[in-house]
Every structure is written in structure tokens, then in C-alpha cells.
Protein backbone atom coordinates (compact mmCIF):
# COMPACT_ATOMS: atom_id res chain seq x y z
CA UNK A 1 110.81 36.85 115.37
CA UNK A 2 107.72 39.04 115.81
CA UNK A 3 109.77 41.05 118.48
CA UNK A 4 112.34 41.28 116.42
CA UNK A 5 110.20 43.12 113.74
CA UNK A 6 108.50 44.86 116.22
CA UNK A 7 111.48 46.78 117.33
CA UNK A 8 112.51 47.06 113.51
CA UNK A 9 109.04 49.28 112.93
CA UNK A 10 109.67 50.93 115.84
CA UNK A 11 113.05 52.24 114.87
CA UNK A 12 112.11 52.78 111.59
CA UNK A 13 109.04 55.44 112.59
CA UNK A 14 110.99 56.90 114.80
CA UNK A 15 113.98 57.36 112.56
CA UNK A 16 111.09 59.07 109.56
CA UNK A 17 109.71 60.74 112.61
CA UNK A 18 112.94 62.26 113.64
CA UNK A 19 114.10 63.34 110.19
CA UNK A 20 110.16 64.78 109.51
CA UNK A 21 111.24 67.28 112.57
CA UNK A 22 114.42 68.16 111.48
CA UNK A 23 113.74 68.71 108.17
CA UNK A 24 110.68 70.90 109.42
CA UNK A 25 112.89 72.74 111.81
CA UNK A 26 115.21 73.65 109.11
CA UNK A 27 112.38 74.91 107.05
CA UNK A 28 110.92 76.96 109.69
CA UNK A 29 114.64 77.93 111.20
CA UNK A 30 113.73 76.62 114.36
CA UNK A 31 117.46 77.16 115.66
CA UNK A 32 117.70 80.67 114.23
CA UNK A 33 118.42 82.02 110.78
CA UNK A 34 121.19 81.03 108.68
CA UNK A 35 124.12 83.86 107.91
CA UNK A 36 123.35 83.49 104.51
CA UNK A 37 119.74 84.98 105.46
CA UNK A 38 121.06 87.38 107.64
CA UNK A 39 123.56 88.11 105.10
CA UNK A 40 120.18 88.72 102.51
CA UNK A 41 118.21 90.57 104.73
CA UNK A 42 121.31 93.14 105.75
CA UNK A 43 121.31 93.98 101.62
CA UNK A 44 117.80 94.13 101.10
CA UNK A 45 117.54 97.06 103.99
CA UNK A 46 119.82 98.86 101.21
CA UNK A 47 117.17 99.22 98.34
CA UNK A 48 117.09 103.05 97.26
CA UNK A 49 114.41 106.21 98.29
CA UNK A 50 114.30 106.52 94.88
CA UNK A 51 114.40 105.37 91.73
CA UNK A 52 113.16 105.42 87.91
CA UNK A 53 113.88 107.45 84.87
CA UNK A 54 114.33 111.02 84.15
CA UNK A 55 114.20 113.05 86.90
CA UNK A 56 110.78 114.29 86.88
CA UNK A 57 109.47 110.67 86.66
CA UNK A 58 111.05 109.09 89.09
CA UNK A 59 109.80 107.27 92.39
CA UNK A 60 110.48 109.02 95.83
CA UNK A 61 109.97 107.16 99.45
CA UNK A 62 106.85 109.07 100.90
CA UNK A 63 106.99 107.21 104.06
CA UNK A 64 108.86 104.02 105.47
CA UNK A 65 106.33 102.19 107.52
CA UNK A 66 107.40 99.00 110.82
CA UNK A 67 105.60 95.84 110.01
CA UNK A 68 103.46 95.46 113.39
CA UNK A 69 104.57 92.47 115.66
CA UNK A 70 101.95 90.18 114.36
CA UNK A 71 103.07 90.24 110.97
CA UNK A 72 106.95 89.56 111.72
CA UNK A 73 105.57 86.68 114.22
CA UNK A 74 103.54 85.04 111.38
CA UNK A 75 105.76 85.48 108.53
CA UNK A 76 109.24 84.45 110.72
CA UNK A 77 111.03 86.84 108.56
CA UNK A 78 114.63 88.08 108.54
CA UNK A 79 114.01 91.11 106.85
CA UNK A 80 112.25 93.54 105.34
CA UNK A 81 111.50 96.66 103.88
CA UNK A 82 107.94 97.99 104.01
CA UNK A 83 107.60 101.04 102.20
CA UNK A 84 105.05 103.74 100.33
CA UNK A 85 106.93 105.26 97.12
CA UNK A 86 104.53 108.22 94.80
CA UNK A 87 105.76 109.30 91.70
CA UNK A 88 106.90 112.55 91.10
CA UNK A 89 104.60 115.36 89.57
CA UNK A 90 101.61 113.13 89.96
CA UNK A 91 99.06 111.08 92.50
CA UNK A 92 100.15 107.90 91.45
CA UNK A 93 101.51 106.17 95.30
CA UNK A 94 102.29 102.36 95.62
CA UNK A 95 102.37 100.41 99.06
CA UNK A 96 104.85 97.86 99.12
CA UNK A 97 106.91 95.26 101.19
CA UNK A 98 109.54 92.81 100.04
CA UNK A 99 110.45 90.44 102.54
CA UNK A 100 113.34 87.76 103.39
CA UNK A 101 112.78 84.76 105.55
CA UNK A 102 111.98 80.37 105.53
CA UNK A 103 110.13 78.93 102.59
CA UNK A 104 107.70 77.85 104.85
CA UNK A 105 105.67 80.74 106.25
CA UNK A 106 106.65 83.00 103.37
CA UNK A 107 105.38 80.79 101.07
CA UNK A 108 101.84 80.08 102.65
CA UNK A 109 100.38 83.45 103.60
CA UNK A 110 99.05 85.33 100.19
CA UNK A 111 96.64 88.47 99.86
CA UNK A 112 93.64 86.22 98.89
CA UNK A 113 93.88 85.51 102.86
CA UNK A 114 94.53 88.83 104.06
CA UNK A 115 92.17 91.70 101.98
CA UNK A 116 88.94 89.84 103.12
CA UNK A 117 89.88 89.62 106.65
CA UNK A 118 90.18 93.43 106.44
CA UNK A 119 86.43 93.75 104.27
CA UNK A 120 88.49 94.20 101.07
CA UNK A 121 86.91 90.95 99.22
CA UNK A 122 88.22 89.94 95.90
CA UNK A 123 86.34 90.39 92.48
CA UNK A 124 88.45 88.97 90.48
CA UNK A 125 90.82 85.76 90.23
CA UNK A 126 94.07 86.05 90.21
CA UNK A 127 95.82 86.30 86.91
CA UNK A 128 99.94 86.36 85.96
CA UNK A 129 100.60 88.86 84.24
CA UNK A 130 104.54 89.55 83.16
CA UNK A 131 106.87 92.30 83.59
CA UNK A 132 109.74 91.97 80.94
CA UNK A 133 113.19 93.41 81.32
CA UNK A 134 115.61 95.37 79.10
CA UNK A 135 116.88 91.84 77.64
CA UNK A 136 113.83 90.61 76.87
CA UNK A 137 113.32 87.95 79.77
CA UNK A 138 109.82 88.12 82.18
CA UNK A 139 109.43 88.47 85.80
CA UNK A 140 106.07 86.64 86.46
CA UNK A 141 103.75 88.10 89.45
CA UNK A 142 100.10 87.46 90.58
CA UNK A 143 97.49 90.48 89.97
CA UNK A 144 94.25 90.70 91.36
CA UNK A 145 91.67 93.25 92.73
CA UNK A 146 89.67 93.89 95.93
CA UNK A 147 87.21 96.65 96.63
CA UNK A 148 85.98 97.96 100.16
CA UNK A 149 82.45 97.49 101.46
CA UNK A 150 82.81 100.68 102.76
CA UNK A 151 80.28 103.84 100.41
CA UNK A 152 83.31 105.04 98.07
CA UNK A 153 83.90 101.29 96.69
CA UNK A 154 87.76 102.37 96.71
CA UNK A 155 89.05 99.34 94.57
CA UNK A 156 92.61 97.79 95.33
CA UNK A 157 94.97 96.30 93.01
CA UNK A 158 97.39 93.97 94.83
CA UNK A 159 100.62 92.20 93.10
CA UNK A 160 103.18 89.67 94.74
CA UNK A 161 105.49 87.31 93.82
CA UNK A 162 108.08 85.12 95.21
CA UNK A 163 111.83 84.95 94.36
CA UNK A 164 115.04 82.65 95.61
CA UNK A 165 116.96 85.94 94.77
CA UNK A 166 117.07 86.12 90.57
CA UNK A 167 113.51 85.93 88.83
CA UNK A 168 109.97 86.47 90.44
CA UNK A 169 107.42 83.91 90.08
CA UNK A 170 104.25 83.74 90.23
CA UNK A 171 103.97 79.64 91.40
CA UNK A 172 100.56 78.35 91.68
CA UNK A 173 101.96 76.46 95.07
CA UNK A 174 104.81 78.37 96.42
CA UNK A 175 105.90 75.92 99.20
CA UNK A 176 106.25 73.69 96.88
CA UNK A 177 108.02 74.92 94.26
CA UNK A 178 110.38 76.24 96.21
CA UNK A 179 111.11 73.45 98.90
CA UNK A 180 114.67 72.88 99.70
CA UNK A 181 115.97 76.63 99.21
CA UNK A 182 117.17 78.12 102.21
CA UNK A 183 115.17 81.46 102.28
CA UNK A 184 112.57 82.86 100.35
CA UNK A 185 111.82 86.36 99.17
CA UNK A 186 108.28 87.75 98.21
CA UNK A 187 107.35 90.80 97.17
CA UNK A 188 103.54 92.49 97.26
CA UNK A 189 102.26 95.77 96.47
CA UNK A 190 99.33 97.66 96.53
CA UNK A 191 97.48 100.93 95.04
CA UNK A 192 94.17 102.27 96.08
CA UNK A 193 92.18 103.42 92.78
CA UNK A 194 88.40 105.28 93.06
CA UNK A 195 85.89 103.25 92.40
CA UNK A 196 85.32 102.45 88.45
CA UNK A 197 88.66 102.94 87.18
CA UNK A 198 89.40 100.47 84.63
CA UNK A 199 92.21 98.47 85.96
CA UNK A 200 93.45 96.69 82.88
CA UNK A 201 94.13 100.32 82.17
CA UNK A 202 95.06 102.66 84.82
CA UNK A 203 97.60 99.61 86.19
CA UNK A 204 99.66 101.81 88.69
CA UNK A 205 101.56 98.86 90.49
CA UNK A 206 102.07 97.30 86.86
CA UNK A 207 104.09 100.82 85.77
CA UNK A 208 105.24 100.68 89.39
CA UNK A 209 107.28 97.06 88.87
CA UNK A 210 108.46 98.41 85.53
CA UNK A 211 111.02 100.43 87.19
CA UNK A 212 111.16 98.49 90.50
CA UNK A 213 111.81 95.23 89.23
CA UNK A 214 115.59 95.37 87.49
CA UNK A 215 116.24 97.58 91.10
CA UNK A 216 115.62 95.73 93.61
CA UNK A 217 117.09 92.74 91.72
CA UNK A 218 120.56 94.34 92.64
CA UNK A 219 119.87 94.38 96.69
CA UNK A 220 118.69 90.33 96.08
CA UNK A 221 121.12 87.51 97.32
CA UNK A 222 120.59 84.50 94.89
CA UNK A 223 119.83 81.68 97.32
CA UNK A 224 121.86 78.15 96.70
CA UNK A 225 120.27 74.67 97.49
CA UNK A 226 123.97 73.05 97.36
């Protein structure tokens, strides 16, 4: 009898075991990405140069920018676009990337991470602050700031947010609250302001998303967990 319940535990951990691995390796698209992701990260190459209102106040690509190797090796993504945009007539530029690839390591890696490995630390927590559209409904994003240790102080305000392809969220634990969809999207954007400019004010990426948001919504493929 105790053999016999032996082999029963065996089976058993190696039957969780084996289903732990699968399930991780369709997380982390172990055997390659899905058409569907493909499929997503073939439209989202098609977001405009540029974009906005009336002519004079619209956003124009400055530059279009390769994520180094690193980057694409940590993040496992599918696609991207990576991207500078200034708005016309003025000074007012926004770095930005919007990315397409598994829940997993698109969930995980967040600017509180990355500005202090670069000696941007934060000073500030992050906040959500909410973009709302022509029909009234909110996109939600993270905001927070960095400045440089270097002698300007140049200050950094940073946005991102994560998406399954309709609304953006700002989820206090992405992998989580996103577990079981089949790619991910997340957005994050930048804008380098002098030191002591009042941020709850002069809110470049904020104006930035305004227009950006119901755009880029159009090159998004809604991701199904059926």
C-alpha cells in the first residue's frame, strides 16, 4: 500500500510539475509567438508620423529610434514602435515606445526599475492619473518623476500603462491582472523638463496622451482569452 501511494505522489508532482512548465512556456512563448501576436505587432508598426488637431498643433515624428538588443532580449517582444514626436510651433518633444509581446516580461519590467539604474532616481510615487476620451470613458496610466544627479537637475516625467488591446490601465500588479491573455501591450513615455518646472502644471506627456491615446487605439488588436 505505501508503494502504491508512493507512486500516486509521484505522478501527481510530476503531472503539477509538467503543467507549471507548460503553462510558463505559454506565458513566456517559449515555442515562438502566436499569429495573433504577430498579427498585433504587424498593425502596431502602422501608427501615424503624425497626428493631433489643427494643423499647426499637431504632433510630427522627429526621429524613429531601434530598441538596442538588450531591451528586445529582456522584454521578449513582438513588436514595437519606439519613437520621439515634438509638437509643431513649439519645444514641447515626447519619447515614447509602445510595445507588443507575453504577459510575462511585459508585465514585470516598469520605469521605477529602469530611471535609477541610469542616475535618474524618483522623487515622487507613482500616482494614476486619467486621460478621458471624447465619450466620456478614462484611460488610466501611472505618472511619476525622476531628476538627474547630474548640475542642471533636468527633471523627467515618465507615464506607462498596460493594455490587452482596448483600455490602458494602470494595475498595481500587472502580471497579475492580466494572466491568461495571450499578449500584452504597454505603453511609456517620457519628457525632459528644466529643473523647477512645476509638473502638475507644465504636464507635456499628459497633453501628449490627449491626442495619442484615441490614435493609437485604432493600430491595437483587442486580445481574446477564449
Amino acid at each position: 500500500m505505501r508503494n502504491v501511494w508512493f507512486v500516486l505522489s509521484l505522478a501527481a508532482v510530476l503531472a503539477l510539475t509538467l503543467a507549471g512548465g507548460v503553462l510558463e512556456g505559454r506565458i513566456r512563448y517559449r515555442w515562438g509567438a502566436s499569429e495573433t501576436m504577430l498579427a498585433a505587432a504587424k498593425k502596431l508598426a502602422g501608427v501615424p508620423r503624425e497626428f493631433g488637431g489643427p494643423q499647426k498643433d499637431r504632433w510630427q515624428l522627429l526621429s524613429s529610434d531601434a530598441m538596442d538588443k538588450d531591451s528586445l532580449e529582456m522584454l521578449e517582444c513582438s513588436g514595437y514602435i519606439e519613437r520621439t514626436y515634438q509638437k509643431k510651433g513649439t519645444n514641447d518633444k515626447v519619447s515614447m515606445f509602445v510595445i507588443v509581446g507575453p504577459t510575462g516580461p511585459v508585465a514585470v519590467h516598469t520605469p521605477e526599475i529602469c530611471f535609477p539604474s541610469q542616475n535618474y532616481p524618483s522623487v515622487d510615487t507613482r500616482q494614476q492619473v486619467a486621460i478621458p476620451d471624447s465619450q466620456g470613458r478614462d484611460d488610466q496610466f501611472w505618472a511619476l518623476s525622476f531628476k538627474s544627479k547630474n548640475v542642471q537637475e533636468d527633471q523627467i516625467r515618465v507615464y506607462y500603462a498596460w493594455s490587452t488591446g482596448d483600455r490602458w490601465s494602470a494595475a498595481n500588479d500587472a502580471r497579475f491582472a492580466f494572466v491568461g491573455s495571450p499578449y500584452l501591450y504597454k505603453i511609456q513615455l517620457s519628457s525632459k523638463l528644466p529643473a523647477g518646472v512645476d509638473l502638475t502644471t507644465d504636464d507635456t506627456c499628459r497633453e501628449f496622451l490627449k491626442d495619442f491615446v484615441p490614435v493609437v487605439r485604432r493600430y491595437l488588436i483587442e486580445a481574446s482569452t477564449r
